[in-house]
Protein backbone atom coordinates (compact mmCIF):
# COMPACT_ATOMS: atom_id res chain seq x y z
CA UNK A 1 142.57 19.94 182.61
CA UNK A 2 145.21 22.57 184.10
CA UNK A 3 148.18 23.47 182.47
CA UNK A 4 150.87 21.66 184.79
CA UNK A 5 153.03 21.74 182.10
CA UNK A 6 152.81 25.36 181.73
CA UNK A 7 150.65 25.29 177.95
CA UNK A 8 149.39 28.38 177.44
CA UNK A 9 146.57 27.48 175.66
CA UNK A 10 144.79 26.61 178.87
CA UNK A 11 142.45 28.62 181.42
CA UNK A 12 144.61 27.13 184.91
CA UNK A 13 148.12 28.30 185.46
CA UNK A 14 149.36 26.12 188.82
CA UNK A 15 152.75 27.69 188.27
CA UNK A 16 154.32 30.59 188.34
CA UNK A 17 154.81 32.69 184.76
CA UNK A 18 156.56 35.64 183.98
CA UNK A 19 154.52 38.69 182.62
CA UNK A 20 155.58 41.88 180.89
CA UNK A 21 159.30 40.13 180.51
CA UNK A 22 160.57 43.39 178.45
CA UNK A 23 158.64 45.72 181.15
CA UNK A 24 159.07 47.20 184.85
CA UNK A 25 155.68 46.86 186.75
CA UNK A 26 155.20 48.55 189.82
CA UNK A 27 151.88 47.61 191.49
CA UNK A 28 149.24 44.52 190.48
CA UNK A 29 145.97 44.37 191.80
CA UNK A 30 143.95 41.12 190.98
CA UNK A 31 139.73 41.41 190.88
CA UNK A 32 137.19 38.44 190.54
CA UNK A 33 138.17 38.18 186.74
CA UNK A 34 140.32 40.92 185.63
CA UNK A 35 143.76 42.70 186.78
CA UNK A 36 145.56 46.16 186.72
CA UNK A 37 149.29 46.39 186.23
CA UNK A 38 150.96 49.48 186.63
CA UNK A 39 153.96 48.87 183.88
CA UNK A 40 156.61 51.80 182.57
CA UNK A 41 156.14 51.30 178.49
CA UNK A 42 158.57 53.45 176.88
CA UNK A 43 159.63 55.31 179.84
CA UNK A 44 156.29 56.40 180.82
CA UNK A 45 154.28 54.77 183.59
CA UNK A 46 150.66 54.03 183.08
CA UNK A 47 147.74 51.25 184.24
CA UNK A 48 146.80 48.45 181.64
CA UNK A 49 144.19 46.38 182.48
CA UNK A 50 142.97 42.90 181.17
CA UNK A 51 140.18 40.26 181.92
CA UNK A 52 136.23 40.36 182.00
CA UNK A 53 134.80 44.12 180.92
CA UNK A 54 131.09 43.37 181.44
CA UNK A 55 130.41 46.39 184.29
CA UNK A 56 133.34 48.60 182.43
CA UNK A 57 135.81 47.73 185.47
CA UNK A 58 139.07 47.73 182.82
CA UNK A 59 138.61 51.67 182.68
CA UNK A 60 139.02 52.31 179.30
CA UNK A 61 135.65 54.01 178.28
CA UNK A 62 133.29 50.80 177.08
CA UNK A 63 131.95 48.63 178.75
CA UNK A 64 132.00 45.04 176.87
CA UNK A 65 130.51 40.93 177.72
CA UNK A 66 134.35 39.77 176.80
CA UNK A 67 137.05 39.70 177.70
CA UNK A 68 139.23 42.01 176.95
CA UNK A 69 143.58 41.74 175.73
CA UNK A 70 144.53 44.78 177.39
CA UNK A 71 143.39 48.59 177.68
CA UNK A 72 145.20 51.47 178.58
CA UNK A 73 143.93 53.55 181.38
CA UNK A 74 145.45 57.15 181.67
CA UNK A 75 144.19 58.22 185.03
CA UNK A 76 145.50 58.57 187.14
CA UNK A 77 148.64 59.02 185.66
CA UNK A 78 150.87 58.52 188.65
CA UNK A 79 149.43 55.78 190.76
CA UNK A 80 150.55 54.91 194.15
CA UNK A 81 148.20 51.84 194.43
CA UNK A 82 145.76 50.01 192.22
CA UNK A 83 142.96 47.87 193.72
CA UNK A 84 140.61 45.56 191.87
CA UNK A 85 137.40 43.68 193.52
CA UNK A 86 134.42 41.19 192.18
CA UNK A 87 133.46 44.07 189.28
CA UNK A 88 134.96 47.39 190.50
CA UNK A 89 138.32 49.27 190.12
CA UNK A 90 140.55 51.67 191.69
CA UNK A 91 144.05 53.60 191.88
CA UNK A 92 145.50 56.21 194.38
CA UNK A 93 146.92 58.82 192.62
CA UNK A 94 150.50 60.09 193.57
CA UNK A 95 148.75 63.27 194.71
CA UNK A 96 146.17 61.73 197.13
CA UNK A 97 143.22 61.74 194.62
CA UNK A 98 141.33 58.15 194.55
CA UNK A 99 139.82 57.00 191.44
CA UNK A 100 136.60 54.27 190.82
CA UNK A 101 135.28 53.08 188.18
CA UNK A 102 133.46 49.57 186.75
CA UNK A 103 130.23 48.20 189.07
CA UNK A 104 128.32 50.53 190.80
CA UNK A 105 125.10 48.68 191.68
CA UNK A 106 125.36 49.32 195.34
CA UNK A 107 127.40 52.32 195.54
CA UNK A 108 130.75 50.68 195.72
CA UNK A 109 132.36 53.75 193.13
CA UNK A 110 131.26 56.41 196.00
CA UNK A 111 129.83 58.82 193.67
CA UNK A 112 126.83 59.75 194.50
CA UNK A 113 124.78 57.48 192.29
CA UNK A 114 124.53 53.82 191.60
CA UNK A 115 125.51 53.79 187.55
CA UNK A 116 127.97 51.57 186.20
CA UNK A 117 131.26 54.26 185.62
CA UNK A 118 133.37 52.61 182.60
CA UNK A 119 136.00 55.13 183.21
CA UNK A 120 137.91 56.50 186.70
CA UNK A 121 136.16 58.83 188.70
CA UNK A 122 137.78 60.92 191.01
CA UNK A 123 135.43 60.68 194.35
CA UNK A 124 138.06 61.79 197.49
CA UNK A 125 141.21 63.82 197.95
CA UNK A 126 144.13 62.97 200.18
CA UNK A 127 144.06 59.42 200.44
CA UNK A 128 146.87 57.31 201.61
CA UNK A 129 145.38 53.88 201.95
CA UNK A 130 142.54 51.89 200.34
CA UNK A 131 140.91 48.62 200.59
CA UNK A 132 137.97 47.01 197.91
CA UNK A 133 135.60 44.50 199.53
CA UNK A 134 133.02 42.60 196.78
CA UNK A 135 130.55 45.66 196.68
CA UNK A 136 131.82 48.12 199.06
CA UNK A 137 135.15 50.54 199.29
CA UNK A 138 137.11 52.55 202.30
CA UNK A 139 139.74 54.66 202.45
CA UNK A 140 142.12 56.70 205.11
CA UNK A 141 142.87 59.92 204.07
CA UNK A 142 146.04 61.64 205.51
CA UNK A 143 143.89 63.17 208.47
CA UNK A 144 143.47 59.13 209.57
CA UNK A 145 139.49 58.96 209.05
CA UNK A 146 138.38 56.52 207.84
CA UNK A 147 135.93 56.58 205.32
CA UNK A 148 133.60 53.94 203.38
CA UNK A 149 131.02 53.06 201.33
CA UNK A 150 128.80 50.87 199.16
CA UNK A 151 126.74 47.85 200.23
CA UNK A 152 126.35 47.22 203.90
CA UNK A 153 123.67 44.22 204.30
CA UNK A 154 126.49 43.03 207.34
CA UNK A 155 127.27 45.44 208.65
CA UNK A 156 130.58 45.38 206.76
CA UNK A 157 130.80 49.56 206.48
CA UNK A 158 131.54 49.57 210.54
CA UNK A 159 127.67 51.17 211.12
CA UNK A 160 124.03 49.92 211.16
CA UNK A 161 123.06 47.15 208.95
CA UNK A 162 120.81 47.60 205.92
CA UNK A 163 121.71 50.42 204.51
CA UNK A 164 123.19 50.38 201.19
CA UNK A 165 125.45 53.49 200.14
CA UNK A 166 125.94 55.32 197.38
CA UNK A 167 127.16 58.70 198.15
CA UNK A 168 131.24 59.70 198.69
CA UNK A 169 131.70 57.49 202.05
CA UNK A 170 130.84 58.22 205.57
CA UNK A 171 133.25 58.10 208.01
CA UNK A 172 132.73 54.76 210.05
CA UNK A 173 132.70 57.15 213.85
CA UNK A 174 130.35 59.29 212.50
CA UNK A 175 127.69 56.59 211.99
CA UNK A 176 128.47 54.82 215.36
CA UNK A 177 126.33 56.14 218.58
């Protein structure tokens, strides 16, 4: 049964709960069953993670079938944004780098292979804006392409159906003809 009353001993919260009472967080991004925070701890800024670890999407080097209390990730180690999806992770760096890491079965990470990546990757430069669908990425760099990647079976990349990534993105205009 859900936890109207708040009892933290059950898997359904209905209502709202403070978190990291004692701490300033800056950005939150929620997946299919884990989360990044982006908290200061004793002055310095940094992304924990906590949830399900079975693809290595908390970023801290294993990859695990539990869940997980919390694990530190150090990069990048001034995020702008954090972004979670079903099984995948990543963060914006202050200087425009974006970082993947966790599933990589259809090319979601955008580097170059299809391997599960338990810890961040840095796969483009000079990226102000991001989005995470269930198995695919994109990102606008500071240029204003648009670039994406990962599984396509929809059509969902912006280009021809069927064809499932796995390489750093391609920019959506590129494909179209």
């Amino acid at each position: 049964a859900p936890a109207i009353d708040g009892d933290m001993d059950e898997a359904y919260y209905p209502i709202p709960r403070p978190l990291f009472s004692a701490l300033s967080a800056k950005y939150f991004a929620g997946g299919g069953s884990h989360s990044l925070y982006y908290v200061e701890v004793a002055g310095d800024w940094s992304i924990w993670t906590y949830g399900y670890n079975n693809h290595g999407q908390l970023g801290g080097g294993l990859v695990t079938d539990t869940v997980a209390s919390e694990i530190y990730v150090g990069t990048p180690a001034n995020a702008v944004g954090l972004l979670a999806s079903n099984n995948h992770s990543a963060a914006i760096g202050a200087d425009g780098a974006f970082y993947t890491w966790g599933e990589n079965d259809r090319g979601q990470l955008g580097n170059g292979n299809t391997t599960d990546q338990p810890l961040p990757v840095p796969v483009l430069q000079d990226v102000v804006s991001a989005a995470t669908g269930a198995w695919n990425t994109a990102a606008i760099l500071e240029d204003g392409s648009l670039w994406n990647w990962g599984n396509n079976p929809s059509g969902q990349l912006g280009f021809e159906t069927d064809i499932q990534g796995g390489g750093v993105g391609a920019r959506a205009a590129d494909q179209c003809t």
